[in-house]
C-alpha atoms as a PDB file:
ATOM      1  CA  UNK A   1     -31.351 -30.026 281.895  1.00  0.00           C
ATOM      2  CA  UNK A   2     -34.409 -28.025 283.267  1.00  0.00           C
ATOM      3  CA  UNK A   3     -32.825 -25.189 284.573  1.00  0.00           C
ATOM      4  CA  UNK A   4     -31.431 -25.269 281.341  1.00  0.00           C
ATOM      5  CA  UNK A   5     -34.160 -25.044 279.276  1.00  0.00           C
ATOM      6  CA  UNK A   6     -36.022 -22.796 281.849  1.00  0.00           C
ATOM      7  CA  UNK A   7     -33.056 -20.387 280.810  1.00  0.00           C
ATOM      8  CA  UNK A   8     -33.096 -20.722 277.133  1.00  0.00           C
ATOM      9  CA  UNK A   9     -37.268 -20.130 277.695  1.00  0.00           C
ATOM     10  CA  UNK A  10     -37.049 -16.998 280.408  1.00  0.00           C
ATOM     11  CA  UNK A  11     -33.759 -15.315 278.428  1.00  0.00           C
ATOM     12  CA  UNK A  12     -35.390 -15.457 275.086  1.00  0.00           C
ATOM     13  CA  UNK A  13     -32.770 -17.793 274.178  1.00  0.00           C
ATOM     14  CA  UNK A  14     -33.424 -20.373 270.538  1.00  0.00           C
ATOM     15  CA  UNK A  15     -36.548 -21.848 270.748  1.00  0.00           C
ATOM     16  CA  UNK A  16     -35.791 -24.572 268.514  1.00  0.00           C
ATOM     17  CA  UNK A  17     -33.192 -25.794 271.183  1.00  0.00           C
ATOM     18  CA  UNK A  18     -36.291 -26.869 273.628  1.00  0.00           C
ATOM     19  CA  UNK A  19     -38.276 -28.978 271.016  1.00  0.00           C
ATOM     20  CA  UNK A  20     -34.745 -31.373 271.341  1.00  0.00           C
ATOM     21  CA  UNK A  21     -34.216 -34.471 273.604  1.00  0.00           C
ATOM     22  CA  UNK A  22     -32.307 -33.745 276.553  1.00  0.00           C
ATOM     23  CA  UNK A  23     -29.123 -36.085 274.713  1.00  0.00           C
ATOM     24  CA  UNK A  24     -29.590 -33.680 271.382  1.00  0.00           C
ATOM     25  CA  UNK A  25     -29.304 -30.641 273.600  1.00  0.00           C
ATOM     26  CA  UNK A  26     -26.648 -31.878 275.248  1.00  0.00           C
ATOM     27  CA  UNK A  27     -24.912 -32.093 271.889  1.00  0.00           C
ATOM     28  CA  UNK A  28     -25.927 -28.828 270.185  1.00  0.00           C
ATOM     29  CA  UNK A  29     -24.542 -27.029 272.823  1.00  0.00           C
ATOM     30  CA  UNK A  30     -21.677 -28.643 272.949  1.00  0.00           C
ATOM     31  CA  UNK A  31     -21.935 -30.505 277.089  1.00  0.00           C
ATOM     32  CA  UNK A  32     -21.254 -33.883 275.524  1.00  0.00           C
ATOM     33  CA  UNK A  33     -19.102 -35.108 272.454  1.00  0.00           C
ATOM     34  CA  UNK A  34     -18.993 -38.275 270.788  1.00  0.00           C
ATOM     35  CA  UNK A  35     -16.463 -40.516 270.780  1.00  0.00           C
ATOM     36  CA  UNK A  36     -17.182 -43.756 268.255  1.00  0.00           C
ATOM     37  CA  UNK A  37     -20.257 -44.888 269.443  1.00  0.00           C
ATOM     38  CA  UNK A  38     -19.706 -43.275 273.237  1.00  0.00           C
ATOM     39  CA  UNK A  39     -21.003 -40.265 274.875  1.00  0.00           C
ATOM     40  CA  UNK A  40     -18.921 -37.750 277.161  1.00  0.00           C
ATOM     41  CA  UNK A  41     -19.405 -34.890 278.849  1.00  0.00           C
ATOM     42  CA  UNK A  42     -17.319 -32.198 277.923  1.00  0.00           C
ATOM     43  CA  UNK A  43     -15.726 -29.937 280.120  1.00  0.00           C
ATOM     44  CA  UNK A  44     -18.046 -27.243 279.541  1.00  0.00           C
ATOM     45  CA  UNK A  45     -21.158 -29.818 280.478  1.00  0.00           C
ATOM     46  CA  UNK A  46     -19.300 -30.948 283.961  1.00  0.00           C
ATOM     47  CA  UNK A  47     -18.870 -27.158 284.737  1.00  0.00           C
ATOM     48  CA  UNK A  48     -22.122 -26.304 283.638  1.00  0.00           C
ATOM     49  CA  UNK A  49     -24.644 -28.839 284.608  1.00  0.00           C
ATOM     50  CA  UNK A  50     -22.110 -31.736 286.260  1.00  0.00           C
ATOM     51  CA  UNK A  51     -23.174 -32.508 289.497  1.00  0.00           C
ATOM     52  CA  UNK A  52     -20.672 -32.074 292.766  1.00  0.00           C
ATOM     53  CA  UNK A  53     -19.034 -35.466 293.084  1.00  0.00           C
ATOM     54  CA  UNK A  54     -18.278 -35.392 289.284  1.00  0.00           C
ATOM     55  CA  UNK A  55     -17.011 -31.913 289.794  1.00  0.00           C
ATOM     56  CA  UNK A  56     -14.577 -33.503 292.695  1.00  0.00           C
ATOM     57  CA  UNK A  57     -13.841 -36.641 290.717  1.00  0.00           C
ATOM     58  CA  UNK A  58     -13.117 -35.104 286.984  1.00  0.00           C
ATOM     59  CA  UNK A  59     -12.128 -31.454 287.680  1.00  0.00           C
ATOM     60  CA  UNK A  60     -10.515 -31.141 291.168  1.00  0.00           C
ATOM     61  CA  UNK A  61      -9.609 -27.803 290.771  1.00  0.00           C
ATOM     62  CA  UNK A  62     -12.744 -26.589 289.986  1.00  0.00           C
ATOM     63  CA  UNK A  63     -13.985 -23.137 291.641  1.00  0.00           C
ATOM     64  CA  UNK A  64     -16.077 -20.512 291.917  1.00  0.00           C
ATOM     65  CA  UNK A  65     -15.972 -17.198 292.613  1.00  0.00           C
ATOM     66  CA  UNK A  66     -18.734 -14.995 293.168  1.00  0.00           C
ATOM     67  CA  UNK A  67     -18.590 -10.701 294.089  1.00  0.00           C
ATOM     68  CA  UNK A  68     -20.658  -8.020 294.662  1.00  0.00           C
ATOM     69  CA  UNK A  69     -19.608  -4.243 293.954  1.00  0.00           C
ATOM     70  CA  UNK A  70     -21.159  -1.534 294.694  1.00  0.00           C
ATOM     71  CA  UNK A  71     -18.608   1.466 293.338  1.00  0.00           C
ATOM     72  CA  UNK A  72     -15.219   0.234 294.695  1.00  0.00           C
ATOM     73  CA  UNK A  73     -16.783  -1.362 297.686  1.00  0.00           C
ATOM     74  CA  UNK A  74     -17.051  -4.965 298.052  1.00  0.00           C
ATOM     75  CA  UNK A  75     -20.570  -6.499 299.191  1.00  0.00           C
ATOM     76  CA  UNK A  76     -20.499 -10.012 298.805  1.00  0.00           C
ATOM     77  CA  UNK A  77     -17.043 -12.130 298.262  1.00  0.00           C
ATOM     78  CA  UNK A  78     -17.375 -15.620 298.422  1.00  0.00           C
ATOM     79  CA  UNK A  79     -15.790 -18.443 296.635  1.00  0.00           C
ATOM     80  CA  UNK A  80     -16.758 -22.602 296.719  1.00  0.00           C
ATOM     81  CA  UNK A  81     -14.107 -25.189 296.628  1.00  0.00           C
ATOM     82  CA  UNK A  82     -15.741 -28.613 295.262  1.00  0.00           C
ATOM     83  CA  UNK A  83     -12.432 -30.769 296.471  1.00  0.00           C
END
């Protein structure tokens, strides 16, 4: 949750989100969701802010793709498998 608010503070992003609990973040955004008296993550929050082993337990297929263009011309092309 610190990068997270580091972003919301560098990008200009709603102040009012960083005077919340990490848990009310978490739910204004929409990373967890209640379920009766439970908390989850969401999909969103495992992508976002889950951390690798949850990403290989929960979402398998999870993967990211990353690419640098300069015109046409590809720079950078990488891609990360968490499996």
């Amino acid at each position: 949750m610190v990068r997270l608010r580091a972003t919301i503070q560098n990008q200009h992003g709603d102040q009012q989100l960083l005077g919340l609990t990490d848990e009310e973040l978490a739910q204004a955004l929409r990373l967890t969701a209640r379920v009766g008296d439970k908390i989850y993550p969401t999909l969103t929050g495992l992508l976002l802010a889950g951390k690798e082993a949850s990403l290989q337990r929960f979402v398998p297929t999870a993967a990211a793709d990353f690419q640098v263009l300069q015109g046409t011309k590809v720079l950078i092309n990488a891609n990360e498998v968490w499996t």
